[in-house]
N, C-alpha and C. Protein backbone atom coordinates (compact mmCIF):
# COMPACT_ATOMS: atom_id res chain seq x y z
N UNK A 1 -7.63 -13.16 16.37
CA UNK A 1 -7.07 -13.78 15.18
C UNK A 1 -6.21 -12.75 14.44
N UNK A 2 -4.93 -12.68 14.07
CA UNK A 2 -3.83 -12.47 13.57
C UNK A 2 -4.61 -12.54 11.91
N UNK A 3 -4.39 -11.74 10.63
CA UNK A 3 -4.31 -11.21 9.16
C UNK A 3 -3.49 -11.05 8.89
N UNK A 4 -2.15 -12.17 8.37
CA UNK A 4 -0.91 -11.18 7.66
C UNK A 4 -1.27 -10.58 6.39
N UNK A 5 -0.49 -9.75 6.13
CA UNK A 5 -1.06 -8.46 4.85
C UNK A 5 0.25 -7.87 4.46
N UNK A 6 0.27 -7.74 3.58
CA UNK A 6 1.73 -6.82 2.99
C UNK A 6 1.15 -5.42 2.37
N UNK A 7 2.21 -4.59 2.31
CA UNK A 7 1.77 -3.14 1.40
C UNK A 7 3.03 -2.80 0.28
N UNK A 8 2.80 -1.86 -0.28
CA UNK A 8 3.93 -1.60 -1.32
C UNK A 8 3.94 0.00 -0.68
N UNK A 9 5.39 0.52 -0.92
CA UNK A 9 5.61 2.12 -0.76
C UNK A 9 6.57 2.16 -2.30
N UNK A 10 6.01 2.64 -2.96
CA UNK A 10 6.41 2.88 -4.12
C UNK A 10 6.38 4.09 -4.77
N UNK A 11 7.68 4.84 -5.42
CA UNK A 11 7.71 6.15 -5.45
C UNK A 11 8.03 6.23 -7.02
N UNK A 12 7.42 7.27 -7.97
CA UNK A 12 8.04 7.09 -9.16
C UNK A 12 9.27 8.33 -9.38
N UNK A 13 9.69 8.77 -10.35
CA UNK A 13 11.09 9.32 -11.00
C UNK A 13 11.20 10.63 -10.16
N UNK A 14 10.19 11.10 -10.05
CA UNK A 14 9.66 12.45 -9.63
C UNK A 14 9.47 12.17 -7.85
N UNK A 15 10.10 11.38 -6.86
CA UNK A 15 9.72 10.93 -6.05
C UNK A 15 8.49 11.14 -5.19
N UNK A 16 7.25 10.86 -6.31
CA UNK A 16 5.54 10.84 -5.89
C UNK A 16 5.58 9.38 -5.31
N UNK A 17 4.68 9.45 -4.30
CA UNK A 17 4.25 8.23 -3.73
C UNK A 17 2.81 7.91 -4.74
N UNK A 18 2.94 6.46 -4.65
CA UNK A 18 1.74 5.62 -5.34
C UNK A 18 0.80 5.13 -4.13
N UNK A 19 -0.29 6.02 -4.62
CA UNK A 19 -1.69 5.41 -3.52
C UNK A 19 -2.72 4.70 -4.51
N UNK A 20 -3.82 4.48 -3.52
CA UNK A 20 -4.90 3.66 -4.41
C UNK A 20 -5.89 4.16 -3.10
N UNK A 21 -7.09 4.43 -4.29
CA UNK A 21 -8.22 4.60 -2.95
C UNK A 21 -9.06 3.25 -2.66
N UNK A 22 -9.40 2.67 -1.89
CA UNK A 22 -9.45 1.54 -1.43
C UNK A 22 -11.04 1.58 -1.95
N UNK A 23 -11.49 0.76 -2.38
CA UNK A 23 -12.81 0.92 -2.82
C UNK A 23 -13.97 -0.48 -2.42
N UNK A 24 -13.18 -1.27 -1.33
CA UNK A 24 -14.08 -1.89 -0.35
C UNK A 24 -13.92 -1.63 1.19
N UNK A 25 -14.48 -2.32 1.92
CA UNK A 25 -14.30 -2.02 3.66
C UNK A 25 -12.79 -3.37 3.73
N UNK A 26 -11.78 -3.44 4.94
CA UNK A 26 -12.04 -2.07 4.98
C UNK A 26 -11.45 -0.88 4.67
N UNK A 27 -11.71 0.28 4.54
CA UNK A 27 -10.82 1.34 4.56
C UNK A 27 -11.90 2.11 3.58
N UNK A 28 -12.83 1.28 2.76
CA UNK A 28 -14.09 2.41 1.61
C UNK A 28 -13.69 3.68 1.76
N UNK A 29 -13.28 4.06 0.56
CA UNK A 29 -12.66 5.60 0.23
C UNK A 29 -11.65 6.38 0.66
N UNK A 30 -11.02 5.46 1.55
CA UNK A 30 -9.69 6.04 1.58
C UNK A 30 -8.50 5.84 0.79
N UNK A 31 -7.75 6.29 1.41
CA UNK A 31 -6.22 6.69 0.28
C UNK A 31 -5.21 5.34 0.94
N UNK A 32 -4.69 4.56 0.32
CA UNK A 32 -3.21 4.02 1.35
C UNK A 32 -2.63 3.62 0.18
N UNK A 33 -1.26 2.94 0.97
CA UNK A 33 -0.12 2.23 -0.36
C UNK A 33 -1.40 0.84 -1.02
N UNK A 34 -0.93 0.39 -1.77
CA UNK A 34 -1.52 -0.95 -2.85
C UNK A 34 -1.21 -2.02 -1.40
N UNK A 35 -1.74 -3.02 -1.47
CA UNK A 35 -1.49 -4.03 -0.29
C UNK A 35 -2.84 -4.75 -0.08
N UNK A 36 -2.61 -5.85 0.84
CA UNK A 36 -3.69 -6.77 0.96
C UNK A 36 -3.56 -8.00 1.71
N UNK A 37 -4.37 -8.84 1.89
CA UNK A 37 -4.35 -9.80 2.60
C UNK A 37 -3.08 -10.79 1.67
N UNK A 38 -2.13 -11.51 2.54
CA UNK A 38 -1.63 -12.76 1.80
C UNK A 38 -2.30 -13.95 2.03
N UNK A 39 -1.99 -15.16 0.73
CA UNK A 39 -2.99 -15.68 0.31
C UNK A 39 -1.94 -17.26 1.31
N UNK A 40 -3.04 -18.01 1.78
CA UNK A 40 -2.11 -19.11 2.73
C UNK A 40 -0.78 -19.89 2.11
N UNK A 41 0.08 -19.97 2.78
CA UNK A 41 1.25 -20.24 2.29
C UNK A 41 2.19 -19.52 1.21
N UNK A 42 1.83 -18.32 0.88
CA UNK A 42 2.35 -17.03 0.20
C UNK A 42 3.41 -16.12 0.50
N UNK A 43 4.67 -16.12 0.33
CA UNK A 43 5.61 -15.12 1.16
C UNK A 43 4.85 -13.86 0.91
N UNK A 44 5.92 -13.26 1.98
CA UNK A 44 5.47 -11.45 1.63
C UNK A 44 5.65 -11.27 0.29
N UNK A 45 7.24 -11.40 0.05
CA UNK A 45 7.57 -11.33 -1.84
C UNK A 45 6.34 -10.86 -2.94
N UNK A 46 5.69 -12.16 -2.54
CA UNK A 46 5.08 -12.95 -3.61
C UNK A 46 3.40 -11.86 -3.88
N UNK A 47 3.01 -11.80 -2.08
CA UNK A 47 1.95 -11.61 -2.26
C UNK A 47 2.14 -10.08 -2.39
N UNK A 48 3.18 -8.87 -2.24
CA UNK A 48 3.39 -7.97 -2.41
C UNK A 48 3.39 -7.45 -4.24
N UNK A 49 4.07 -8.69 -4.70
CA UNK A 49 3.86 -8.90 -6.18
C UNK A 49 2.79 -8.84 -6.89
N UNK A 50 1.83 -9.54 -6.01
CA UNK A 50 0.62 -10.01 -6.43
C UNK A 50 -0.32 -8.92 -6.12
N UNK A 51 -0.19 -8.28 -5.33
CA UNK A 51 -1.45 -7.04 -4.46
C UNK A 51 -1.26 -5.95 -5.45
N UNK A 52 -0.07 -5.78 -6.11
CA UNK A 52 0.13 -4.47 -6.53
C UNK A 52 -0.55 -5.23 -7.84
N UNK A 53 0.07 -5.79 -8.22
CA UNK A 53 -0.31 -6.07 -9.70
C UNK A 53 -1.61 -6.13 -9.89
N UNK A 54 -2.22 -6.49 -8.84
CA UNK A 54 -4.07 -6.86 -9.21
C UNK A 54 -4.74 -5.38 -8.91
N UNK A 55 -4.15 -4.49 -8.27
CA UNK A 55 -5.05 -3.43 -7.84
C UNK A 55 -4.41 -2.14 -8.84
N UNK A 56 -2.94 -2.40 -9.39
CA UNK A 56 -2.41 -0.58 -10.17
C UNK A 56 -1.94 -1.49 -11.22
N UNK A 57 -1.43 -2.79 -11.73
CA UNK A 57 -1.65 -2.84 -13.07
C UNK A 57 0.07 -3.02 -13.60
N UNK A 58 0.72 -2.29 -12.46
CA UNK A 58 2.43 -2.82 -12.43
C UNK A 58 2.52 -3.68 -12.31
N UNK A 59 3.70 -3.77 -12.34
CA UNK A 59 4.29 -5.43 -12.00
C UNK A 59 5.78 -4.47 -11.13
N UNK A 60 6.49 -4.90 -9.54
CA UNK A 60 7.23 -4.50 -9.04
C UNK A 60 8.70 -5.53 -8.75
N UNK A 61 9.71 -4.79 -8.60
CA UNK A 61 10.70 -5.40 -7.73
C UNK A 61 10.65 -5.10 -5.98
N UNK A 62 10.58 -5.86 -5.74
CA UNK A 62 10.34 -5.81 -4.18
C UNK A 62 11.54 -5.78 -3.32
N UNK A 63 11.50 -4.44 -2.30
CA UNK A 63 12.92 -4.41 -2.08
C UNK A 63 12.49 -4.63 -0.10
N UNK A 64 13.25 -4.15 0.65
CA UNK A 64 13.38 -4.16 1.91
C UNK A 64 12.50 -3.79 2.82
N UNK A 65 11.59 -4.36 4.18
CA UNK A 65 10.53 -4.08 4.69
C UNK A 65 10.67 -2.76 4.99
N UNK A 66 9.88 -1.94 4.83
CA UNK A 66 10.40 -0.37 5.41
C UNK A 66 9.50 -0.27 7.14
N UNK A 67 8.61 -1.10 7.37
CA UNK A 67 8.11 -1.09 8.66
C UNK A 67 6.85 -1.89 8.84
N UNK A 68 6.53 -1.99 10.08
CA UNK A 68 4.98 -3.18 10.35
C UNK A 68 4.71 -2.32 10.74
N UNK A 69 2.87 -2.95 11.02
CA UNK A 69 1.72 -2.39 11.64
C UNK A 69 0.61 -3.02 12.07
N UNK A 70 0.35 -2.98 13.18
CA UNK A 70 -0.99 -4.07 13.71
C UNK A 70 -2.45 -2.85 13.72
N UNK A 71 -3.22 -3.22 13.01
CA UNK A 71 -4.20 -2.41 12.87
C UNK A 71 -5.81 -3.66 13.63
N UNK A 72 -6.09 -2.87 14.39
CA UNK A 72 -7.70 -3.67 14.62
C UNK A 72 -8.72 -3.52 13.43
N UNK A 73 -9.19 -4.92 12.99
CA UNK A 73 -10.33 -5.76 12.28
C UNK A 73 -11.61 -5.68 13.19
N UNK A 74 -12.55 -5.44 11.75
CA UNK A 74 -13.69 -6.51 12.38
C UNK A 74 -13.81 -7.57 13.30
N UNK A 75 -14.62 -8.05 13.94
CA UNK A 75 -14.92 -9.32 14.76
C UNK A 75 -13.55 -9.24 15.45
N UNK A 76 -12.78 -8.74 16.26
CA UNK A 76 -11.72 -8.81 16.64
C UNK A 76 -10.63 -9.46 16.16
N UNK A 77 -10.37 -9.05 14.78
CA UNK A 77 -9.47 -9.70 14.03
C UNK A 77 -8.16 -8.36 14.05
N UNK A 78 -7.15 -8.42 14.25
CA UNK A 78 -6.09 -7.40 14.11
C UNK A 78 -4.96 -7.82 12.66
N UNK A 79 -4.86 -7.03 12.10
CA UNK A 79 -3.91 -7.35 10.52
C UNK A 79 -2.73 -6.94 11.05
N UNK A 80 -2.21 -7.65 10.68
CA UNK A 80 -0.44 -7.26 11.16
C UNK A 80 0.21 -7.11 9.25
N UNK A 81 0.24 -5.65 8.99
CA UNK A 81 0.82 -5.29 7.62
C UNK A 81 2.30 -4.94 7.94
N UNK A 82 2.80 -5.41 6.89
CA UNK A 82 4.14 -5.83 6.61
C UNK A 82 4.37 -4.53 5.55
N UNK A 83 5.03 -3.70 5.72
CA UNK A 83 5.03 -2.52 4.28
C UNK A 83 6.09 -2.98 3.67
N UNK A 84 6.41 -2.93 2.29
CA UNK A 84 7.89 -2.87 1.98
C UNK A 84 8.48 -1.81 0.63
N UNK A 85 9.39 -1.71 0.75
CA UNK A 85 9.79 -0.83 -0.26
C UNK A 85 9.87 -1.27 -2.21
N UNK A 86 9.12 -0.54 -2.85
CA UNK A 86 9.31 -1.96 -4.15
C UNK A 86 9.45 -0.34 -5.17
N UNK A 87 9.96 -0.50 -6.32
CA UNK A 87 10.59 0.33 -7.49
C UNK A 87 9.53 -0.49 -8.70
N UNK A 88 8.95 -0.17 -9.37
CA UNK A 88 8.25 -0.59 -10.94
C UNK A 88 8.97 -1.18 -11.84
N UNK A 89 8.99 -2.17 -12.26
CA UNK A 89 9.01 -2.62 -13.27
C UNK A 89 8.89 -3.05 -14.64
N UNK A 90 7.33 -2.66 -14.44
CA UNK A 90 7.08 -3.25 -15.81
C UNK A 90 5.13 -2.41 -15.55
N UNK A 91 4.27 -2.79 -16.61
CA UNK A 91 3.15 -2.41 -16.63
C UNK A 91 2.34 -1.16 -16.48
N UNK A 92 1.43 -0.94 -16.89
CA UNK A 92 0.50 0.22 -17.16
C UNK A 92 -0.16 0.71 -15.72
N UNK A 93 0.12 2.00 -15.18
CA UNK A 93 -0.77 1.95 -14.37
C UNK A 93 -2.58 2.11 -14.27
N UNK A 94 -3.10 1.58 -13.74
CA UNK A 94 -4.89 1.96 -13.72
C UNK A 94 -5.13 1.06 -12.39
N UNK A 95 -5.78 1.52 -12.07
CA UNK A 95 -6.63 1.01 -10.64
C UNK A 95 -7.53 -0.15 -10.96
N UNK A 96 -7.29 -0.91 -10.48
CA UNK A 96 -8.06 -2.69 -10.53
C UNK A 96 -8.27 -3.22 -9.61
N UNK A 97 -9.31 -4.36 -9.45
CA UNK A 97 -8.99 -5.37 -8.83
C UNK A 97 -9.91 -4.36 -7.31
N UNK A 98 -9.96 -4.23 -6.04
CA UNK A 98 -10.40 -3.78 -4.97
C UNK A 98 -10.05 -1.74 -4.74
N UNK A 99 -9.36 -1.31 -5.92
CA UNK A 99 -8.67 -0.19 -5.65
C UNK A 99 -9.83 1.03 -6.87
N UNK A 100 -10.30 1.59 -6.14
CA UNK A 100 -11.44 2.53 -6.89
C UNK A 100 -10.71 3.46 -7.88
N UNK A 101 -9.34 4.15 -7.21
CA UNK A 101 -8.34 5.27 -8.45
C UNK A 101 -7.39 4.89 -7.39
N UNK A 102 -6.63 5.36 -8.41
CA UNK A 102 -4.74 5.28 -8.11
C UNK A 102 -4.48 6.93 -8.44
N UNK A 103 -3.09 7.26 -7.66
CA UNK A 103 -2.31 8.25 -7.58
C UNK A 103 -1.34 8.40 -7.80
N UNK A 104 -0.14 9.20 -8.26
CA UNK A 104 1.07 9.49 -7.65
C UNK A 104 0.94 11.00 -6.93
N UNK A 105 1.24 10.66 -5.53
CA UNK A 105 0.90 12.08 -4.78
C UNK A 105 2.53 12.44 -3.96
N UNK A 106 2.23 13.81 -3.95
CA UNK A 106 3.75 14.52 -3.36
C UNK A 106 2.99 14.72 -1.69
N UNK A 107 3.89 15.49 -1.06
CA UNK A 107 3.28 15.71 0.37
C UNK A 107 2.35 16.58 0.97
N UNK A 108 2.16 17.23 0.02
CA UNK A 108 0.91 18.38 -0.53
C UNK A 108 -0.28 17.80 -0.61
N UNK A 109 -0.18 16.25 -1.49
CA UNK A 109 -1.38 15.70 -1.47
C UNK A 109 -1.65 14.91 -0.21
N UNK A 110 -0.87 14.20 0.36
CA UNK A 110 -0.97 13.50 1.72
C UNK A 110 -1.68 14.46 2.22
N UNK A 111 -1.55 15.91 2.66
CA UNK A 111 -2.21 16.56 3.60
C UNK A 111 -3.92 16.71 3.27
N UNK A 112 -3.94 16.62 1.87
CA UNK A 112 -5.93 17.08 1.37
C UNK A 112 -6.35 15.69 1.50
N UNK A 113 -5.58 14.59 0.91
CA UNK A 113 -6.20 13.36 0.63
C UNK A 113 -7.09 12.59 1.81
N UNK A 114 -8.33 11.86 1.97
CA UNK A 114 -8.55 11.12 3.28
C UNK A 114 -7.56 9.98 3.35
N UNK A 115 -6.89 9.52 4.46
CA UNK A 115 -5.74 8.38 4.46
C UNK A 115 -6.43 7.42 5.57
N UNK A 116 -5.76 6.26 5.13
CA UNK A 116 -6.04 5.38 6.17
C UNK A 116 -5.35 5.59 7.36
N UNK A 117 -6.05 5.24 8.65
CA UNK A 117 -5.59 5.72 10.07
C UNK A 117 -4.28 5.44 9.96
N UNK A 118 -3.20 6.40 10.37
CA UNK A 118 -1.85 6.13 10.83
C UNK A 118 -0.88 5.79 9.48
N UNK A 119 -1.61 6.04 8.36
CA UNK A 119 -0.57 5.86 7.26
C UNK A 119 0.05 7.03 7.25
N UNK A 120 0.06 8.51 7.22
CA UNK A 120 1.17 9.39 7.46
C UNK A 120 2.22 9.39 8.81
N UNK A 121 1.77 8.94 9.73
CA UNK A 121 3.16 8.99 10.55
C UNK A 121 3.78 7.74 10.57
N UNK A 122 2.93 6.63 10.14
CA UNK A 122 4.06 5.29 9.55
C UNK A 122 4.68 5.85 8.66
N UNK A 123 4.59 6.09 7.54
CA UNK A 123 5.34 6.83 6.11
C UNK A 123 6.62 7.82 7.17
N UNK A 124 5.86 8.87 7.51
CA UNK A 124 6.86 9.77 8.48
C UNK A 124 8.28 8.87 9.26
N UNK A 125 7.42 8.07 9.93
CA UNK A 125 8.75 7.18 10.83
C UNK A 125 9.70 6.22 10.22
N UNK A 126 9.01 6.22 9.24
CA UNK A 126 9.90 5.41 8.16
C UNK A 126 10.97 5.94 6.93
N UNK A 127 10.49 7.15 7.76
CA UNK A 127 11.53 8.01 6.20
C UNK A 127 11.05 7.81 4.78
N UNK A 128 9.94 7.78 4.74
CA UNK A 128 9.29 6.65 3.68
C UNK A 128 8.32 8.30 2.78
N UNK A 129 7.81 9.29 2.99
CA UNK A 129 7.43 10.11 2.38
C UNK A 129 7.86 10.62 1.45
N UNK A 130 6.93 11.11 0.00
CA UNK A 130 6.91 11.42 -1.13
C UNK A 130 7.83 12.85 -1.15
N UNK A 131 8.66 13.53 -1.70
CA UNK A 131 8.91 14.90 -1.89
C UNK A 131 8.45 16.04 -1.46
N UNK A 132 8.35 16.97 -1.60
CA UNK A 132 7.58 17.88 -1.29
C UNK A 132 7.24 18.59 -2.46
């Protein structure tokens, strides 16, 4: 069974990437972009809108997919995440909703932080990494 899921790669002024430590399974205590399951009949858009906003408290403009990813699930379920590129808008950041703390991290922190499997060389192949 197929999970579509979207993510956000979102960088602020200082070009820091925005993480969230995931604070259910799966992923419990790791680091990745804001993202989540979409909800049935939900574009990416929408639910990219929606994931960030419920877990860091922004509200985003959602810009261009920066890359996919099929990751293996439980019970043999595989998520096919959709990443995309999105800039802030509006709102306060704080960690909500499924996301234990939020970040803005440079590439210094990618290296200490625990990450979810394969989120640094997706970021990498995507040209998608924070500053240094």
């Amino acid at each position: 069974m197929r999970v579509n899921c979207v993510g956000a790669i979102i960088f602020d002024a200082f070009g820091r990437l925005l993480l969230v430590q995931r604070g259910h399974a799966p992923g419990l205590g790791l680091w990745s972009v804001p993202g989540g399951r979409l909800e049935p009949g939900e574009s990416d858009e929408a639910g990219v809108r929606r994931e960030v906003l419920e877990e860091t408290g922004l509200r985003v403009a959602v810009g261009r997919l920066a890359g996919t990813v099929h990751r293996p699930g439980p019970g043999g379920v595989t998520y096919v995440i959709r990443d995309y590129l999105a800039t802030v808008s509006g709102g306060t950041a704080a960690a909500g909703d499924d996301a234990a703390a939020l970040r803005w991290c440079d590439r210094s922190d990618l290296a200490r932080l625990p990450l979810t499997e394969g989120l640094l060389d997706c970021l990498a192949e995507w040209g998608a990494l924070p500053r240094a």
